[in-house]
C-alpha atoms as a PDB file:
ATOM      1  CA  UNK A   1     190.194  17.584   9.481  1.00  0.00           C
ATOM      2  CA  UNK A   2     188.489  14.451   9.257  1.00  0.00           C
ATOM      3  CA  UNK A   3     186.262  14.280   6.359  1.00  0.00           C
ATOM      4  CA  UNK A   4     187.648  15.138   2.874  1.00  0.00           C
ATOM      5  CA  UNK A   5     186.431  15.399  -0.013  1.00  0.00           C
ATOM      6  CA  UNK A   6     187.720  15.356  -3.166  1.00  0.00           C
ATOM      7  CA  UNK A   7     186.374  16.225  -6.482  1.00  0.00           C
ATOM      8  CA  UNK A   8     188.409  14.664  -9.617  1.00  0.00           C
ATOM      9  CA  UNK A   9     188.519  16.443 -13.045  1.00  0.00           C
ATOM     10  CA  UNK A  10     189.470  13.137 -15.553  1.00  0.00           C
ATOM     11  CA  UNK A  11     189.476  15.330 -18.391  1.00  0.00           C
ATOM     12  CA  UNK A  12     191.267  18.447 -17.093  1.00  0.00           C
ATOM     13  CA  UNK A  13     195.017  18.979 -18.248  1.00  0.00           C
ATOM     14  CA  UNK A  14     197.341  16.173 -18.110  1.00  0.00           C
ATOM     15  CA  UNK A  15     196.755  12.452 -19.024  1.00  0.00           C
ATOM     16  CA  UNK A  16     196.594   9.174 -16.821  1.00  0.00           C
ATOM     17  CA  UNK A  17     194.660  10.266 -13.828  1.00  0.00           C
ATOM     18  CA  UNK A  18     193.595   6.826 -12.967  1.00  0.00           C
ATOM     19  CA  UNK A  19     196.502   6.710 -10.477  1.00  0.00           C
ATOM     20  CA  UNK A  20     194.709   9.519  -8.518  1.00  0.00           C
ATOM     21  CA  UNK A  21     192.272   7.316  -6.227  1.00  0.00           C
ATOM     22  CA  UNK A  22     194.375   4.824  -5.572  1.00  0.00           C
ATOM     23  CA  UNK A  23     196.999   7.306  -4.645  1.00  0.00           C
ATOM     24  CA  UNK A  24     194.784   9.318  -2.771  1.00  0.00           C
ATOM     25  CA  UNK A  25     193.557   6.681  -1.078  1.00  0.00           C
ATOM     26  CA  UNK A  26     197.095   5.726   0.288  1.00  0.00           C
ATOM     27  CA  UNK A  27     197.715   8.829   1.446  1.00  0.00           C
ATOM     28  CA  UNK A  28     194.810   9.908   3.272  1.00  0.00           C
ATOM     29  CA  UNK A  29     194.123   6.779   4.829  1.00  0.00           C
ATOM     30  CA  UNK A  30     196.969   5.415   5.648  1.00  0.00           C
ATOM     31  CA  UNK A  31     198.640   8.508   6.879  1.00  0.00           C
ATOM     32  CA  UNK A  32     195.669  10.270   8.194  1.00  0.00           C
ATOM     33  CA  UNK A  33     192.719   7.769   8.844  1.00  0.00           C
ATOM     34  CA  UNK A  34     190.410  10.778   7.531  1.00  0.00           C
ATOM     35  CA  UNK A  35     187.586   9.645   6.298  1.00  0.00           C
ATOM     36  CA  UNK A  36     187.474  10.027   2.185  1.00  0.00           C
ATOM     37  CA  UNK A  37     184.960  10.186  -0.462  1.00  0.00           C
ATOM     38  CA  UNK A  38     186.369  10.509  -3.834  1.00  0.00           C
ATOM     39  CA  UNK A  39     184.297  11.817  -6.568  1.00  0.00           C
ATOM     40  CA  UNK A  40     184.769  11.898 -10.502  1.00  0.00           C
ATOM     41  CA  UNK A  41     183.129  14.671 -12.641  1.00  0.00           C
ATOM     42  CA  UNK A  42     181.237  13.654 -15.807  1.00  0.00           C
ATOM     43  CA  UNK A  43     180.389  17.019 -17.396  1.00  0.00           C
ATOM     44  CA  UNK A  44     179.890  20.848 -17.510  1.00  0.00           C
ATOM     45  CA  UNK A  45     179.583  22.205 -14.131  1.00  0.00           C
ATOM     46  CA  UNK A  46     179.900  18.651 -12.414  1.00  0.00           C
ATOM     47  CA  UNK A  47     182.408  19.795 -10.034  1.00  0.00           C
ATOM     48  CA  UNK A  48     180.469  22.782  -8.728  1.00  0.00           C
ATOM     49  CA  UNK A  49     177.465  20.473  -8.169  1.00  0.00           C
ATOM     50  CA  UNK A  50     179.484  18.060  -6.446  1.00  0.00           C
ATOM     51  CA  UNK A  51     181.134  20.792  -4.030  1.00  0.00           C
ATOM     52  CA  UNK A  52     177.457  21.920  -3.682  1.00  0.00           C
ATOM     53  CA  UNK A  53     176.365  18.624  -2.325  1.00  0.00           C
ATOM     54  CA  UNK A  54     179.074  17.982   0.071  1.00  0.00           C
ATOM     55  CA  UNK A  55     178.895  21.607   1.475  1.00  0.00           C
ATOM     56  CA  UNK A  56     175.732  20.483   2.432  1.00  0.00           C
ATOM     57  CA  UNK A  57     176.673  17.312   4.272  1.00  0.00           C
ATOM     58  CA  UNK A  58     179.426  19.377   6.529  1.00  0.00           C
ATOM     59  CA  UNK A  59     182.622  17.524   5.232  1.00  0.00           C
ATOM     60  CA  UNK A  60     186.055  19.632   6.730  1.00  0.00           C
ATOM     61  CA  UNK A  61     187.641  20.145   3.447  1.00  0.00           C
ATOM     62  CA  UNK A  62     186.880  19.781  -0.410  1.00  0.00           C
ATOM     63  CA  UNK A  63     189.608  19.086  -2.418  1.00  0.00           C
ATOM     64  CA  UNK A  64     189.922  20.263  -6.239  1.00  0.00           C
ATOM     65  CA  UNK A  65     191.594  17.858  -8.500  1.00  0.00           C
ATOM     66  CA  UNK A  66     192.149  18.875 -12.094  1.00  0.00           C
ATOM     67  CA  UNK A  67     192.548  22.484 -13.590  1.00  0.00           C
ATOM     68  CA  UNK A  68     191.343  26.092 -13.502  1.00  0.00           C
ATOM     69  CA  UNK A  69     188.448  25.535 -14.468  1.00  0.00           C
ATOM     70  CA  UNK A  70     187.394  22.564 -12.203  1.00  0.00           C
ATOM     71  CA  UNK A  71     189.224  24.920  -9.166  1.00  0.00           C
ATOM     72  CA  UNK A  72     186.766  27.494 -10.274  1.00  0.00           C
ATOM     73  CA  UNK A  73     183.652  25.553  -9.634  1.00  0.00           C
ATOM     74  CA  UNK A  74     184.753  23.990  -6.330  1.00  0.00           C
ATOM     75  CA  UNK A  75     185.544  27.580  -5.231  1.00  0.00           C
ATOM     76  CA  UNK A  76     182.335  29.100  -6.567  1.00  0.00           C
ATOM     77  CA  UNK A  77     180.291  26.749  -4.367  1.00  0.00           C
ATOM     78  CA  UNK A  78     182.477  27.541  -1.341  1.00  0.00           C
ATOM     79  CA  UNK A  79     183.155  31.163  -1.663  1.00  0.00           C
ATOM     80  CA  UNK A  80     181.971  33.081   1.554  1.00  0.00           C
ATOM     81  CA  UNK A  81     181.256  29.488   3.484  1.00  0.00           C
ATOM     82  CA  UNK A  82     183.104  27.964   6.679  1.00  0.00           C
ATOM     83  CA  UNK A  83     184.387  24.527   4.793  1.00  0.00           C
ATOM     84  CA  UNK A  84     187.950  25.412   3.163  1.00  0.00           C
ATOM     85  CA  UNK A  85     189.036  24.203  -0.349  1.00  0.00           C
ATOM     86  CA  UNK A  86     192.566  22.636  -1.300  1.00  0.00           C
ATOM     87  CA  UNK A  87     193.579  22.199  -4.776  1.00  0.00           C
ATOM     88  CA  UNK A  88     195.473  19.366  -6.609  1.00  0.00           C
ATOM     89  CA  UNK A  89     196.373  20.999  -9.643  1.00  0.00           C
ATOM     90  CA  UNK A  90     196.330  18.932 -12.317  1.00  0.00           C
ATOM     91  CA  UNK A  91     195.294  21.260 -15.516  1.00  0.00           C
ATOM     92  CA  UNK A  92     197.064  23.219 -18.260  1.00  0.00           C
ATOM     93  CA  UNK A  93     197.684  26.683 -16.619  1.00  0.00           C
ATOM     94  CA  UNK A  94     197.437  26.148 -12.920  1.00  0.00           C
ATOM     95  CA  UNK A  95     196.866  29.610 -12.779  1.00  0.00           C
ATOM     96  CA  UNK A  96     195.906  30.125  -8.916  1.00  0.00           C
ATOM     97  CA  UNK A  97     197.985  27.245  -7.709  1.00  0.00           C
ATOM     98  CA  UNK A  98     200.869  28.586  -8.838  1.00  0.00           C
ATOM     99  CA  UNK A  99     200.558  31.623  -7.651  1.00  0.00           C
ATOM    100  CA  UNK A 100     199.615  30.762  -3.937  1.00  0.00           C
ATOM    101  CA  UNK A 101     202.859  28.379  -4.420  1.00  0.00           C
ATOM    102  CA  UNK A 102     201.041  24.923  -4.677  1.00  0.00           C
ATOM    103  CA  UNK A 103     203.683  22.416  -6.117  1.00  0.00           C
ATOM    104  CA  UNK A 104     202.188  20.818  -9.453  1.00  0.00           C
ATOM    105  CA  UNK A 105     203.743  17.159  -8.290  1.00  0.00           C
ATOM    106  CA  UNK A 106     200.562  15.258  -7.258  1.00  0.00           C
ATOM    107  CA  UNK A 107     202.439  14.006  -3.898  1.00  0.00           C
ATOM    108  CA  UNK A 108     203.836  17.862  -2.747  1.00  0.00           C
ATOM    109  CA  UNK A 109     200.319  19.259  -3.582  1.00  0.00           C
ATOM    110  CA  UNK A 110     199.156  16.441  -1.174  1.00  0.00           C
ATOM    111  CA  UNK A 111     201.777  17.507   1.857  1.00  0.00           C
ATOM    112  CA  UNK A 112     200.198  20.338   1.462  1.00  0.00           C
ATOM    113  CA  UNK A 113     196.755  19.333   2.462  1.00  0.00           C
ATOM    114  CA  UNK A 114     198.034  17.689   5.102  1.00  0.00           C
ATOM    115  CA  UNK A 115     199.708  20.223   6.806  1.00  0.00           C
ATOM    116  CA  UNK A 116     196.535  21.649   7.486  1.00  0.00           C
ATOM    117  CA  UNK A 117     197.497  25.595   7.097  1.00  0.00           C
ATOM    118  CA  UNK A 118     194.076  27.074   6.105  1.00  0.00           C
ATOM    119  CA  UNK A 119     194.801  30.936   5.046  1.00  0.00           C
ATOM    120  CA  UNK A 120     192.032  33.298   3.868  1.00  0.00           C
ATOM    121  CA  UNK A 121     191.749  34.419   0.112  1.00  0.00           C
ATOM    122  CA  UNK A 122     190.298  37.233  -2.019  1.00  0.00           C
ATOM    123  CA  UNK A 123     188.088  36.682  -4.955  1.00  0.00           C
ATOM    124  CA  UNK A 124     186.524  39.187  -7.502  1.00  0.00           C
ATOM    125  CA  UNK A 125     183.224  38.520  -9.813  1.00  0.00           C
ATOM    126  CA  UNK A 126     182.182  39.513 -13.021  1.00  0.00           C
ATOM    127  CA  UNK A 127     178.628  40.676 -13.478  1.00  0.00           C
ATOM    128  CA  UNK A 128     177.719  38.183 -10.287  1.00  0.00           C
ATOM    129  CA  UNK A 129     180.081  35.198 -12.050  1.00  0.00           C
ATOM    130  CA  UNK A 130     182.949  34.350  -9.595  1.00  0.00           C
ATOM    131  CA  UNK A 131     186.597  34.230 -10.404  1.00  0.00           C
ATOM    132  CA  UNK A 132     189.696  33.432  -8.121  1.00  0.00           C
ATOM    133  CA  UNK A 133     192.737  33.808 -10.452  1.00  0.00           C
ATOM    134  CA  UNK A 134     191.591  36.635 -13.100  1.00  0.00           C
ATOM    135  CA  UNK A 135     189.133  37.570 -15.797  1.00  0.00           C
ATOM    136  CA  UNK A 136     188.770  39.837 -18.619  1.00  0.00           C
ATOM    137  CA  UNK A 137     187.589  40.662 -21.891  1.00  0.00           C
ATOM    138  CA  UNK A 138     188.991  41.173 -25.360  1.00  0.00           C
ATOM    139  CA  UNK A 139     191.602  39.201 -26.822  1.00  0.00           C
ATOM    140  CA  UNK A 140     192.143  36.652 -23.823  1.00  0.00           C
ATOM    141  CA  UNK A 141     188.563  36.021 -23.886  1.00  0.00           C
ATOM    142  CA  UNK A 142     188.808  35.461 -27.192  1.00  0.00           C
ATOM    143  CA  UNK A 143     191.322  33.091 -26.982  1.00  0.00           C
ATOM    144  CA  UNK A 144     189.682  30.896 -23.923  1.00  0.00           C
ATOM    145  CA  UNK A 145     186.838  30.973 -25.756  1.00  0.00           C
ATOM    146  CA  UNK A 146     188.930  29.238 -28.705  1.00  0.00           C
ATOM    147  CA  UNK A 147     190.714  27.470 -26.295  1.00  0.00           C
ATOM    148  CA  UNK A 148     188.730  25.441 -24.499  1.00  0.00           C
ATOM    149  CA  UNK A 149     186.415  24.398 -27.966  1.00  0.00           C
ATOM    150  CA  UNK A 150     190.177  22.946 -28.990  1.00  0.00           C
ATOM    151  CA  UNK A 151     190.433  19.649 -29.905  1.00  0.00           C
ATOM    152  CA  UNK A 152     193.956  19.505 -27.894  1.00  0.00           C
ATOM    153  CA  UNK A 153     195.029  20.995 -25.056  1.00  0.00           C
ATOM    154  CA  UNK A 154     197.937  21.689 -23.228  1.00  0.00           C
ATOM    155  CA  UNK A 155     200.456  24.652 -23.412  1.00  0.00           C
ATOM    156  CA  UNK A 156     201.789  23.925 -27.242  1.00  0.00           C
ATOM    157  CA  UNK A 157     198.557  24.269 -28.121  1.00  0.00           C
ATOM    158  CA  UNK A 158     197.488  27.261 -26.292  1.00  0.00           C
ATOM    159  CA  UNK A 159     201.154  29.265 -27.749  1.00  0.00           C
ATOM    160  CA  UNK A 160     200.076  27.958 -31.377  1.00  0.00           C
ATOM    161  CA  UNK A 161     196.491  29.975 -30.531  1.00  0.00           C
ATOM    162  CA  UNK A 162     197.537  32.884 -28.979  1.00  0.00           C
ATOM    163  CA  UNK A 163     199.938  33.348 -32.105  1.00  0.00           C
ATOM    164  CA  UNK A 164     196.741  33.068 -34.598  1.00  0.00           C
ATOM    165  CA  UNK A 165     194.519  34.881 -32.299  1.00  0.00           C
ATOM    166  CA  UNK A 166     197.247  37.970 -31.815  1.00  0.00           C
ATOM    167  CA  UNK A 167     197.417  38.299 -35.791  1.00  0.00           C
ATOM    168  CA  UNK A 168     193.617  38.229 -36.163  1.00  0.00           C
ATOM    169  CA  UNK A 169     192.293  40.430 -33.332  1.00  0.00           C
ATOM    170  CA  UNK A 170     191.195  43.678 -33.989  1.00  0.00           C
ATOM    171  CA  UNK A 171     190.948  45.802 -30.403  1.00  0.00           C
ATOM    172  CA  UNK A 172     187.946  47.633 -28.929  1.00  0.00           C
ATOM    173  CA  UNK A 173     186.255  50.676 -27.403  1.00  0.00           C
ATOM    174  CA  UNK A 174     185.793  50.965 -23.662  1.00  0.00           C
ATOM    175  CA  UNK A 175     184.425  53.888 -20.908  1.00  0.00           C
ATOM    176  CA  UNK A 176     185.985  52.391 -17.918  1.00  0.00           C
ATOM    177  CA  UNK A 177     184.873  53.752 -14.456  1.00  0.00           C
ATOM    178  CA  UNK A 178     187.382  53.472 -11.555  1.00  0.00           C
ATOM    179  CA  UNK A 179     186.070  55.097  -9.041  1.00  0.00           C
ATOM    180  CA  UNK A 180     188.110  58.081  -9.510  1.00  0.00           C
ATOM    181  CA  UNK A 181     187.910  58.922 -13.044  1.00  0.00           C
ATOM    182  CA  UNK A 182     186.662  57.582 -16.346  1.00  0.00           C
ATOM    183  CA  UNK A 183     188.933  56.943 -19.076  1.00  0.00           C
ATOM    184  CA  UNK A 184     188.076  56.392 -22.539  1.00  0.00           C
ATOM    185  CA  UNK A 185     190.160  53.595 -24.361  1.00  0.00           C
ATOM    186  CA  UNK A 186     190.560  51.502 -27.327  1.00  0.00           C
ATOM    187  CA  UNK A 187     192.682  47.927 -26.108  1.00  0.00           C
ATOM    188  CA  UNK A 188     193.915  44.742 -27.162  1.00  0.00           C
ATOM    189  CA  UNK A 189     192.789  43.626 -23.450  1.00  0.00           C
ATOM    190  CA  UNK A 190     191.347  44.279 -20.200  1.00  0.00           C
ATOM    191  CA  UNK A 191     192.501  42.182 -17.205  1.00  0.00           C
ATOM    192  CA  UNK A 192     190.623  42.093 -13.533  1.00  0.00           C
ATOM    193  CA  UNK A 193     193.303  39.941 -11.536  1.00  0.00           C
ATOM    194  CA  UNK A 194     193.018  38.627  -8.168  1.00  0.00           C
ATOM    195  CA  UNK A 195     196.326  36.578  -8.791  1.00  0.00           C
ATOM    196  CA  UNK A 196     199.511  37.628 -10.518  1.00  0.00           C
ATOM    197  CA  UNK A 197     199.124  35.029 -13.773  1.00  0.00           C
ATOM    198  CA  UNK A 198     196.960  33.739 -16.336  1.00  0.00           C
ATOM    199  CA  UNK A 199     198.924  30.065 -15.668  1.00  0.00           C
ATOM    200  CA  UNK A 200     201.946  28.912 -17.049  1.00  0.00           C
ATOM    201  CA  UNK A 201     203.951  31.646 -15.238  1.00  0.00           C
ATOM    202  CA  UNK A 202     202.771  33.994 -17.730  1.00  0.00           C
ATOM    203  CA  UNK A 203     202.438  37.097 -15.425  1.00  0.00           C
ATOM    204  CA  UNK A 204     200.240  39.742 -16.436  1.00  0.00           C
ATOM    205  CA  UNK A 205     199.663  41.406 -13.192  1.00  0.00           C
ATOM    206  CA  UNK A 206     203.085  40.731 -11.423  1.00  0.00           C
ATOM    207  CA  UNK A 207     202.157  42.881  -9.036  1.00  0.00           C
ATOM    208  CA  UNK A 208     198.829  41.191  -7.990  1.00  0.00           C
ATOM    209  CA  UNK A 209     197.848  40.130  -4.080  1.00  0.00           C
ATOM    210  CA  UNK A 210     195.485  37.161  -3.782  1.00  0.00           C
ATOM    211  CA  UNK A 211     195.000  38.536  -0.159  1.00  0.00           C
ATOM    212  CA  UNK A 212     195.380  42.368  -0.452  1.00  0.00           C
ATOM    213  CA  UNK A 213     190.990  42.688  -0.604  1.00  0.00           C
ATOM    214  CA  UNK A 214     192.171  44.560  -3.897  1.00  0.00           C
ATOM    215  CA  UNK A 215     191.844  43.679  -7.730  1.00  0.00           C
ATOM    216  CA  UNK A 216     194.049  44.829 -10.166  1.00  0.00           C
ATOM    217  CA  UNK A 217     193.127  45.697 -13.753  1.00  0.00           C
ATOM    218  CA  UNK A 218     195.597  45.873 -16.542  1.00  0.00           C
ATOM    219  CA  UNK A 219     194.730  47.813 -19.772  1.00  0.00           C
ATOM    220  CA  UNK A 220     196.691  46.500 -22.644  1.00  0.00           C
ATOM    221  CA  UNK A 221     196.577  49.090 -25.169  1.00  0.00           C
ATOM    222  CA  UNK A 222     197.269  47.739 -28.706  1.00  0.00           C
ATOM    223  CA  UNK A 223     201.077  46.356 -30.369  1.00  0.00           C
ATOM    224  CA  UNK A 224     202.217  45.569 -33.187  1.00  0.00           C
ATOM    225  CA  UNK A 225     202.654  41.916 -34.573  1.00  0.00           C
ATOM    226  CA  UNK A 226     206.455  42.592 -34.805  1.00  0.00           C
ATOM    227  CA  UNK A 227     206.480  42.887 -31.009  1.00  0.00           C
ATOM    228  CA  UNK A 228     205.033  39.343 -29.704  1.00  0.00           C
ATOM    229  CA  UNK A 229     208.555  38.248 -29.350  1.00  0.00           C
ATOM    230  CA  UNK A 230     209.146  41.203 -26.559  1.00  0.00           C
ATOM    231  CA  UNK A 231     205.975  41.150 -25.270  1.00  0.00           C
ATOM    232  CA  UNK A 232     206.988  37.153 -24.510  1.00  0.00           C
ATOM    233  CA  UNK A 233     209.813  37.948 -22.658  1.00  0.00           C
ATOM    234  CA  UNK A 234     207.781  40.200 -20.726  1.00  0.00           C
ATOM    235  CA  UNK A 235     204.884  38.220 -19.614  1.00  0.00           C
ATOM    236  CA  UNK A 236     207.440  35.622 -18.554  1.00  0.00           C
ATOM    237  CA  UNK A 237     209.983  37.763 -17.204  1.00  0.00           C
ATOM    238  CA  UNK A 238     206.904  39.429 -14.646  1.00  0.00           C
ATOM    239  CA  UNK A 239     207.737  42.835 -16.390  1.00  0.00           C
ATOM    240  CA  UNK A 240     205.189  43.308 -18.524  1.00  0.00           C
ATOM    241  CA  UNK A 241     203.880  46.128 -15.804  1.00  0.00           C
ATOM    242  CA  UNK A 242     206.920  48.389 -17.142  1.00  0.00           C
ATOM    243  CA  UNK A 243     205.934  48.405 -20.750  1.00  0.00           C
ATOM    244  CA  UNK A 244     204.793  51.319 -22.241  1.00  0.00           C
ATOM    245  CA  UNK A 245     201.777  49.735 -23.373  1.00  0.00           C
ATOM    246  CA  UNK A 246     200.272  48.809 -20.525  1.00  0.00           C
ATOM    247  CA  UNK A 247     198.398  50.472 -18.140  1.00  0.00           C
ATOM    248  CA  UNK A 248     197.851  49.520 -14.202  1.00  0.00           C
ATOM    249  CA  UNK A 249     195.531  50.400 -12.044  1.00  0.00           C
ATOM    250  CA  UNK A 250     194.204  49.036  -8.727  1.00  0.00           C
ATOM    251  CA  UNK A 251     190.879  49.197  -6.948  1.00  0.00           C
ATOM    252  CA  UNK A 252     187.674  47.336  -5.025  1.00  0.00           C
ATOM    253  CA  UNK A 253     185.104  47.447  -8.464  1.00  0.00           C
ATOM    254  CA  UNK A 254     184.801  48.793 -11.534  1.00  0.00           C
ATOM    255  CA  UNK A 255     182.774  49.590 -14.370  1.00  0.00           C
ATOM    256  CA  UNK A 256     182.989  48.702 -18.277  1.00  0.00           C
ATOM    257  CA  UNK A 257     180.793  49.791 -21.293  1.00  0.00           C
ATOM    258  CA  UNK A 258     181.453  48.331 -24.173  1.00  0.00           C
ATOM    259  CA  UNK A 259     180.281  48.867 -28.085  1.00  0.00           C
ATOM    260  CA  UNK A 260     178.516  45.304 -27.603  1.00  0.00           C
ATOM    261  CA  UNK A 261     178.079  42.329 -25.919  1.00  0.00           C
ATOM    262  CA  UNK A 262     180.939  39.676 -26.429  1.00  0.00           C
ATOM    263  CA  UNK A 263     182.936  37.160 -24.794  1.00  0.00           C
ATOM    264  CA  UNK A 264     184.066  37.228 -20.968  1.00  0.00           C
ATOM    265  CA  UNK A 265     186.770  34.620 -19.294  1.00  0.00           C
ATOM    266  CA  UNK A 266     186.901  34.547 -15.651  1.00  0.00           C
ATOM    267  CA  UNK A 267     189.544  31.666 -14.330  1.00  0.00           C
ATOM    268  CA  UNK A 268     190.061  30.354 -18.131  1.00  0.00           C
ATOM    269  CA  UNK A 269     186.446  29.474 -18.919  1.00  0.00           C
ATOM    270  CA  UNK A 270     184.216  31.658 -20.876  1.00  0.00           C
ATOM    271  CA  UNK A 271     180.766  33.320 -21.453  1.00  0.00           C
ATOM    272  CA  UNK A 272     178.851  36.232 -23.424  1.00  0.00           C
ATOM    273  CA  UNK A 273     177.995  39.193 -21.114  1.00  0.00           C
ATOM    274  CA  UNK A 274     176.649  42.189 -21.849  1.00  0.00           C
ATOM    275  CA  UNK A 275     178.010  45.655 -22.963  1.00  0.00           C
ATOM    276  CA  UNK A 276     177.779  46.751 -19.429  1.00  0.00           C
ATOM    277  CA  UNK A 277     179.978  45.286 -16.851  1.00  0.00           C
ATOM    278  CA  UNK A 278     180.561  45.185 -13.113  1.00  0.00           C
ATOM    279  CA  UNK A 279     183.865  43.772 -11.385  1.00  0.00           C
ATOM    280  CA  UNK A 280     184.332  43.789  -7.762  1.00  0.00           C
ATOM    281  CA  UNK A 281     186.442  42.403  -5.135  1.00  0.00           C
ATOM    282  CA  UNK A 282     185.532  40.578  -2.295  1.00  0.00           C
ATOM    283  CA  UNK A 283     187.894  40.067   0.495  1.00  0.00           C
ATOM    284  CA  UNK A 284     188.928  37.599   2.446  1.00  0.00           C
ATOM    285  CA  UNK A 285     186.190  35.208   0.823  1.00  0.00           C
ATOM    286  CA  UNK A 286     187.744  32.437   0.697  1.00  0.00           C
ATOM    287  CA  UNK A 287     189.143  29.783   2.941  1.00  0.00           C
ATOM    288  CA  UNK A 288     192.433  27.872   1.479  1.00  0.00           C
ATOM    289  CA  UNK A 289     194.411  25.375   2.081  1.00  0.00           C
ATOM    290  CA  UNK A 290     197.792  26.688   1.009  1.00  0.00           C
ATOM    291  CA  UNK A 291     201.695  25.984   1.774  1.00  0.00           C
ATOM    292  CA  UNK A 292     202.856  27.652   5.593  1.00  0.00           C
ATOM    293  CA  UNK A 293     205.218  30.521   3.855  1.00  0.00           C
ATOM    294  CA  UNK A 294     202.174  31.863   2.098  1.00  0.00           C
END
């Protein structure tokens, strides 16, 4: 690899990113000699622009700097192309770096890239809208939705929502198409996950393969308030697969109606679709830059 690029989120996750270029700088040109050129987004859909544009000039590798979200757009404008992507996560929930085992310290994430191991990835999309980690509707879409409008962010804040959001959300009404069979359910949730986690190590698919070509979609049915305590431990524990409320199933697409349209998050960001709804897998989509015992 000799020309990078990297794409820095300043307003994704964590605070006091003004170290990054100068660190960045050290490391890639002092170690490497590879050519740089370090970019900083400056709004809504920056990043994906940005990746755009240096897809186009032929660079060897573009580098995501910040969180979900900013991974999301970087990937979006590489999935199916020749140039790999490497992440620096530097966000809230770090959903797909975690699971593909990139370290959250700024200089492991950076060993990383420089070993050089470039491993193909899955992804899945949403009625045509790419995700690499998971997506869904009901209640987690909900709560991106309130989520990223929050005036702080971070994981204290996203606990304090989910608690408000849990006691407030009233679950829905879906025909669900697998393939196989239709099913008929009312749910807190719907998950389509590429990637074992939301982020945070909060594992609601712990069964989930990044690299299997499949997606896996959980149906939370709904619980009782009395019950967020257990369903906690769960999540965290990768065990929420065993509870009798959930229900697993694993496939290449499927098909949602819903009463209405509503709220959609694919990799922690958020939209209004429609009452119809089309997830599918694609695999091996995606070129990554990922630690060697992936």
């Amino acid at each position: 690899m000799k020309k990078v690029a990297f794409i820095v989120n300043p307003a994704s996750g964590i605070k006091g990113k003004a170290f990054l270029g100068r660190y960045i700088e050290r490391s890639f040109h002092h170690r490497t000699g590879w050519i740089k050129d370090i970019y900083h987004t400056k709004g809504p859909d920056d990043a994906y622009r940005a990746a755009l544009h240096f897809k186009a000039t032929q660079v060897d590798l573009v580098v995501a700097v910040g969180g979900d979200g900013t991974v999301n757009q970087v990937a979006r404008a590489l999935v199916h192309a020749a140039i790999p992507m490497g992440i620096i996560p530097t966000g809230s929930g770090n959903g797909l770096a975690r699971h593909l085992g990139i370290p959250r310290s700024v200089p492991k994430a950076v060993d990383v890239i420089l070993q050089q191991h470039v491993a193909a990835i899955d992804s899945g999309a949403i009625n045509g809208q790419p995700f690499f980690c998971t997506a869904g509707i009901g209640f987690d879409a909900n709560l991106a939705n309130r989520f990223n409008r929050a005036p702080i962010r971070g994981f204290p804040s996203y606990i304090a929502l989910s608690a408000w959001e849990y006691t407030h959300y009233r679950p829905e009404k879906y025909k669900i198409f697998t393939g196989d069979c239709i099913l008929e359910r009312e749910a807190f949730l719907i998950t389509f996950a590429n990637c074992s986690q939301w982020g945070n190590n909060v594992y609601i698919a712990p069964g989930a393969s990044a690299t299997d070509g499949l997606l896996d979609m959980v149906i939370w049915k709904s619980t009782s308030v009395v019950r967020i305590p257990f369903t906690a431990v769960r999540l965290l524990a990768r065990n929420i697969n065993h509870s009798k409320h959930i229900e697993n199933f694993r496939g290449t697409s499927f098909s949602i109606e819903r009463a209405c349209e509503g709220p959609v998050h694919y990799d922690g960001e958020h939209a209004l679709m429609g009452r119809e709804l089309k997830v599918e897998a694609f695999p091996a989509s995606l070129k990554m830059v990922m630690p060697c015992l992936y």
